[in-house]
N, C-alpha and C. Protein backbone atom coordinates (compact mmCIF):
# COMPACT_ATOMS: atom_id res chain seq x y z
N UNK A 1 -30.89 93.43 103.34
CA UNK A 1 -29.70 93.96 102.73
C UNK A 1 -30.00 95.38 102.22
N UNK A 2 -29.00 96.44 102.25
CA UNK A 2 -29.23 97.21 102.48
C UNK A 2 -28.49 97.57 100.89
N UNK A 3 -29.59 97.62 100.05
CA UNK A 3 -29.52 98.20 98.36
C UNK A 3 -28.99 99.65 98.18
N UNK A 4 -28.95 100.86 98.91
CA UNK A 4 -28.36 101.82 98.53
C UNK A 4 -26.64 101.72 98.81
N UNK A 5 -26.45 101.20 99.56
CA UNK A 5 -24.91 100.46 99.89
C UNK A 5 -24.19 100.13 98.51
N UNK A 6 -24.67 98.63 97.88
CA UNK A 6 -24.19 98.39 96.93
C UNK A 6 -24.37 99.12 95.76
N UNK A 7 -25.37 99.80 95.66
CA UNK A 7 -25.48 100.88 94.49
C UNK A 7 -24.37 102.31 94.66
N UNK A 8 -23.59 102.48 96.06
CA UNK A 8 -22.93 103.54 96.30
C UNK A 8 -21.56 102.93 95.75
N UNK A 9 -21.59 101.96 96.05
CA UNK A 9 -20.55 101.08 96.00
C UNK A 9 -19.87 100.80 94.93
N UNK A 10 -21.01 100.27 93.56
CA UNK A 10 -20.66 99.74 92.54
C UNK A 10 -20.37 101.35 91.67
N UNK A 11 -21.59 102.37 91.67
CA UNK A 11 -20.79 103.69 91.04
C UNK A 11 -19.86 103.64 91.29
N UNK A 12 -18.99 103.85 92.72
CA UNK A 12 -17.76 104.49 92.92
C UNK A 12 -16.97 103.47 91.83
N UNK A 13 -16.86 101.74 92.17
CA UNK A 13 -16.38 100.98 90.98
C UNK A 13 -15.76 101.19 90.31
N UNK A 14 -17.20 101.89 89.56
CA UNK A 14 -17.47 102.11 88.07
C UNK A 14 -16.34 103.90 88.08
N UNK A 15 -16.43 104.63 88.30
CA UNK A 15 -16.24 105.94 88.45
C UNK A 15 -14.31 105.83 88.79
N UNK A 16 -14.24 105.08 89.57
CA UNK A 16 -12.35 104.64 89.84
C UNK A 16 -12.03 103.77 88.67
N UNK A 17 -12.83 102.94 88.20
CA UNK A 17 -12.30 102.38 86.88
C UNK A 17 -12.07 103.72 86.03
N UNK A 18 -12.82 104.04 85.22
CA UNK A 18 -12.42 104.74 84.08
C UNK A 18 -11.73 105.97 84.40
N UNK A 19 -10.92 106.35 86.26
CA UNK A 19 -10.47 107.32 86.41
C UNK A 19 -9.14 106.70 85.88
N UNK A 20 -8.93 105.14 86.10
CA UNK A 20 -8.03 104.49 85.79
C UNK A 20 -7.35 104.50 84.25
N UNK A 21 -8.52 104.14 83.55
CA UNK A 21 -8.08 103.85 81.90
C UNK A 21 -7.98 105.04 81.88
N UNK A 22 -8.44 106.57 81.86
CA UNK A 22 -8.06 107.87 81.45
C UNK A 22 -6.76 108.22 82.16
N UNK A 23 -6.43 107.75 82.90
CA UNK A 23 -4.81 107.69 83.57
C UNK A 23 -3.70 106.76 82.20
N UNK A 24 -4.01 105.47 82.19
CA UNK A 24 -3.46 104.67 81.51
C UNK A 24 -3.07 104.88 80.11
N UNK A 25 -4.59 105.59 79.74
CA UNK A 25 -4.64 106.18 77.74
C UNK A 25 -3.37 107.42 78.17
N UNK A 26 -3.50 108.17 78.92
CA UNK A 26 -2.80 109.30 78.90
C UNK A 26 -1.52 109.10 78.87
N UNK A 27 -0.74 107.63 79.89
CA UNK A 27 0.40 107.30 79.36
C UNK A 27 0.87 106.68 78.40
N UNK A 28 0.08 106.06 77.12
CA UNK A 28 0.50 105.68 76.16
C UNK A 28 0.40 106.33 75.31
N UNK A 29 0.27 108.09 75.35
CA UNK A 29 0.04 108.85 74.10
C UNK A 29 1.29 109.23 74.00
N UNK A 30 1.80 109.23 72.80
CA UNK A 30 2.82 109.85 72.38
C UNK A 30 3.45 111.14 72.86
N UNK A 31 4.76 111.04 72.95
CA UNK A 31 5.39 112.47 73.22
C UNK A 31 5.43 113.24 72.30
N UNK A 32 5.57 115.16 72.59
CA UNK A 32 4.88 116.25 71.51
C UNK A 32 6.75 115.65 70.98
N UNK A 33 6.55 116.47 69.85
CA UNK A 33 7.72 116.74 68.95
C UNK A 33 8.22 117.60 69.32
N UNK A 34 9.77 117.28 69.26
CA UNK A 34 10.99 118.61 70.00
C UNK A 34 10.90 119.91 69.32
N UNK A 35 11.29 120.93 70.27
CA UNK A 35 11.02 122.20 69.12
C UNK A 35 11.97 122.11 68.13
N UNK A 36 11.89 122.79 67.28
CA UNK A 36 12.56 122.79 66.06
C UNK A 36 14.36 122.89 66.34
N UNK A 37 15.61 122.57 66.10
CA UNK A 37 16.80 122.96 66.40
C UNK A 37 17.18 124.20 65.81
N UNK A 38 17.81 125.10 66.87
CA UNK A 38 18.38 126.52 67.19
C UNK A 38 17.08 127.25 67.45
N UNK A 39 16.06 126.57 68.39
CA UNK A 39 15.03 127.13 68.81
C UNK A 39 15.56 127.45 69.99
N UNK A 40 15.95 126.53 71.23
CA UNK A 40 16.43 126.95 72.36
C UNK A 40 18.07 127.02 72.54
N UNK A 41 18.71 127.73 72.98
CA UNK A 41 19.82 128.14 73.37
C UNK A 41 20.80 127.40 74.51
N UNK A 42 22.13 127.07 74.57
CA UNK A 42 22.60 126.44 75.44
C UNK A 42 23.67 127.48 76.01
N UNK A 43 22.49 127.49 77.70
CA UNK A 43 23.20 128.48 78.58
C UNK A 43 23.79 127.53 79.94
N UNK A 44 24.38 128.36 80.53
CA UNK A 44 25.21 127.44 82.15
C UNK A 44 24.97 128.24 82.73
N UNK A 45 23.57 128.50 83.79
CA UNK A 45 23.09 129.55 84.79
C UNK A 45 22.70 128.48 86.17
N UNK A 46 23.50 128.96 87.10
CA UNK A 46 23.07 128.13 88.59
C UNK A 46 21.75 128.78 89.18
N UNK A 47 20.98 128.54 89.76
CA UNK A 47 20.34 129.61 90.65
C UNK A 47 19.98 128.69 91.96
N UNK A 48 19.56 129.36 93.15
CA UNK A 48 18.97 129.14 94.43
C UNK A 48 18.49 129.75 94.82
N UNK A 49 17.48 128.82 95.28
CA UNK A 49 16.46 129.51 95.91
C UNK A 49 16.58 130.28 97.36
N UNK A 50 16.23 131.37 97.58
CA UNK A 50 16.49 131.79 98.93
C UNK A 50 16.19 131.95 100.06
N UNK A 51 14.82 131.32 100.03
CA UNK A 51 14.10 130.41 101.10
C UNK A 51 15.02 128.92 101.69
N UNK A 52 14.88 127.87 100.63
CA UNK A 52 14.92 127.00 101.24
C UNK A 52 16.04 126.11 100.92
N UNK A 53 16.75 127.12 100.05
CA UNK A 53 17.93 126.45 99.61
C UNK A 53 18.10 125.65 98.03
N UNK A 54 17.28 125.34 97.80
CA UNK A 54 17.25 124.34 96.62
C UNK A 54 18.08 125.05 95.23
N UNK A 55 19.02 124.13 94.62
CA UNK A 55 19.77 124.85 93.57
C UNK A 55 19.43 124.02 92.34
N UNK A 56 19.35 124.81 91.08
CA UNK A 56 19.07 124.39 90.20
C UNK A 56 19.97 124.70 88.84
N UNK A 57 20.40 123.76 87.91
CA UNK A 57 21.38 124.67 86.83
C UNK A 57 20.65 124.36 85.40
N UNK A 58 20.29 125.66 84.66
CA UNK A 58 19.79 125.55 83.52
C UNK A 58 20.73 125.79 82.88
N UNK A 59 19.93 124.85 81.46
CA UNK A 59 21.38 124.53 80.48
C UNK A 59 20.89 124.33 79.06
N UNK A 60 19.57 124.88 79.30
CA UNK A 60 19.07 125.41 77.74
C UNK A 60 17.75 126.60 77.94
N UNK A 61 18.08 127.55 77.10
CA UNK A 61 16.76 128.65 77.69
C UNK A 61 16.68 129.32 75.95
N UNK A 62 15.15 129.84 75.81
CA UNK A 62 15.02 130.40 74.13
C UNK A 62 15.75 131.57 74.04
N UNK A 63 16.41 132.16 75.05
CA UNK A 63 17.06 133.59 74.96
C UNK A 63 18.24 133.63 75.69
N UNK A 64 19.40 133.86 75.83
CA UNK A 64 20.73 134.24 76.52
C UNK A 64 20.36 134.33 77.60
N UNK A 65 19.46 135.66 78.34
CA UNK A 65 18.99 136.05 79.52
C UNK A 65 17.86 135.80 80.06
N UNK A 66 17.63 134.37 80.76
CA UNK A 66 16.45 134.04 80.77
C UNK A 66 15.72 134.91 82.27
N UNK A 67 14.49 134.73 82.13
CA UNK A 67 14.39 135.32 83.33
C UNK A 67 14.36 133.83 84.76
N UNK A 68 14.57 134.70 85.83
CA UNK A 68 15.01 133.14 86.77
C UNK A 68 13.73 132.42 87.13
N UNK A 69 13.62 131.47 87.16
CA UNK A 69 12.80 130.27 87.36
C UNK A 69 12.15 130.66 89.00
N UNK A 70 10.96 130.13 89.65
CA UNK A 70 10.75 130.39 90.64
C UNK A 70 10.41 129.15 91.25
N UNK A 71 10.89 129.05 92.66
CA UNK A 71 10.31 128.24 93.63
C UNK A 71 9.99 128.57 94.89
N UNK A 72 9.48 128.18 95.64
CA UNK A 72 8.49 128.44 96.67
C UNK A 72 7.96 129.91 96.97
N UNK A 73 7.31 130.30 95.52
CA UNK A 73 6.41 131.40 95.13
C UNK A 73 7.49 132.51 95.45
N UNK A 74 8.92 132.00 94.60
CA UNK A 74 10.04 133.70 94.75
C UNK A 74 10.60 133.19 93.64
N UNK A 75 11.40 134.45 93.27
CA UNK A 75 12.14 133.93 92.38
C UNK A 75 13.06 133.42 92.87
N UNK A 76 13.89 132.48 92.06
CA UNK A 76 15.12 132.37 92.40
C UNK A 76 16.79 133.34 92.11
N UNK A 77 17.46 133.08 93.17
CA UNK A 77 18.62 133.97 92.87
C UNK A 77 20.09 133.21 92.26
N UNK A 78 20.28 134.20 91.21
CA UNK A 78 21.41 133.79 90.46
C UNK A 78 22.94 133.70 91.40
N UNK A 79 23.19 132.63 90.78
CA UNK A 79 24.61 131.97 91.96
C UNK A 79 25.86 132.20 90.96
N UNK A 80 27.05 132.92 91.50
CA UNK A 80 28.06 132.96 90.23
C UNK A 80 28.40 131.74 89.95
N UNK A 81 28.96 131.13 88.55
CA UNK A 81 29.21 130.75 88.21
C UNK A 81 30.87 130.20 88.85
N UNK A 82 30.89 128.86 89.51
CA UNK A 82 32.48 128.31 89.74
C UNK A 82 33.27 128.33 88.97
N UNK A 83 34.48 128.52 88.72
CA UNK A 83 35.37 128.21 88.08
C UNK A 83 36.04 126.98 87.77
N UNK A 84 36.08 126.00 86.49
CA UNK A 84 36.45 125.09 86.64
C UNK A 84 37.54 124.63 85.43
């Protein structure tokens, strides 16, 4: 029987277990505390992306004019606002 086998074996085990519980602890830690209220701002800004299409609408930012969010390493472009 070939002893470096089970010794490769049982580390890894050992090494995927506690990748496990440090996964597990991490989801039972508490969520941070909200920022304080009239910290962030409630705005109605669409944007898309101009690659690949993807649209997104923010609806709270710390400043009026946020700057635009980026996806697939661009920014994204501001979409007018519909009328409704």
């Amino acid at each position: 029987m070939n002893w470096t086998r089970v010794l490769v074996a049982a580390g890894a085990a050992y090494i995927m277990l506690r990748m496990g519980f440090a996964m597990l602890r991490g989801l039972g830690a508490p969520t941070p505390e909200p920022p304080p209220p009239g910290e962030l701002r409630k705005v109605r800004l669409n944007y898309r992306c101009g690659i690949c299409g993807t649209e997104l609408r923010m609806t709270s930012a710390p400043d009026e004019d946020p700057p635009p969010p980026r996806h697939c390493l661009e920014d994204m472009d501001l979409v007018a606002p519909v009328m409704e």
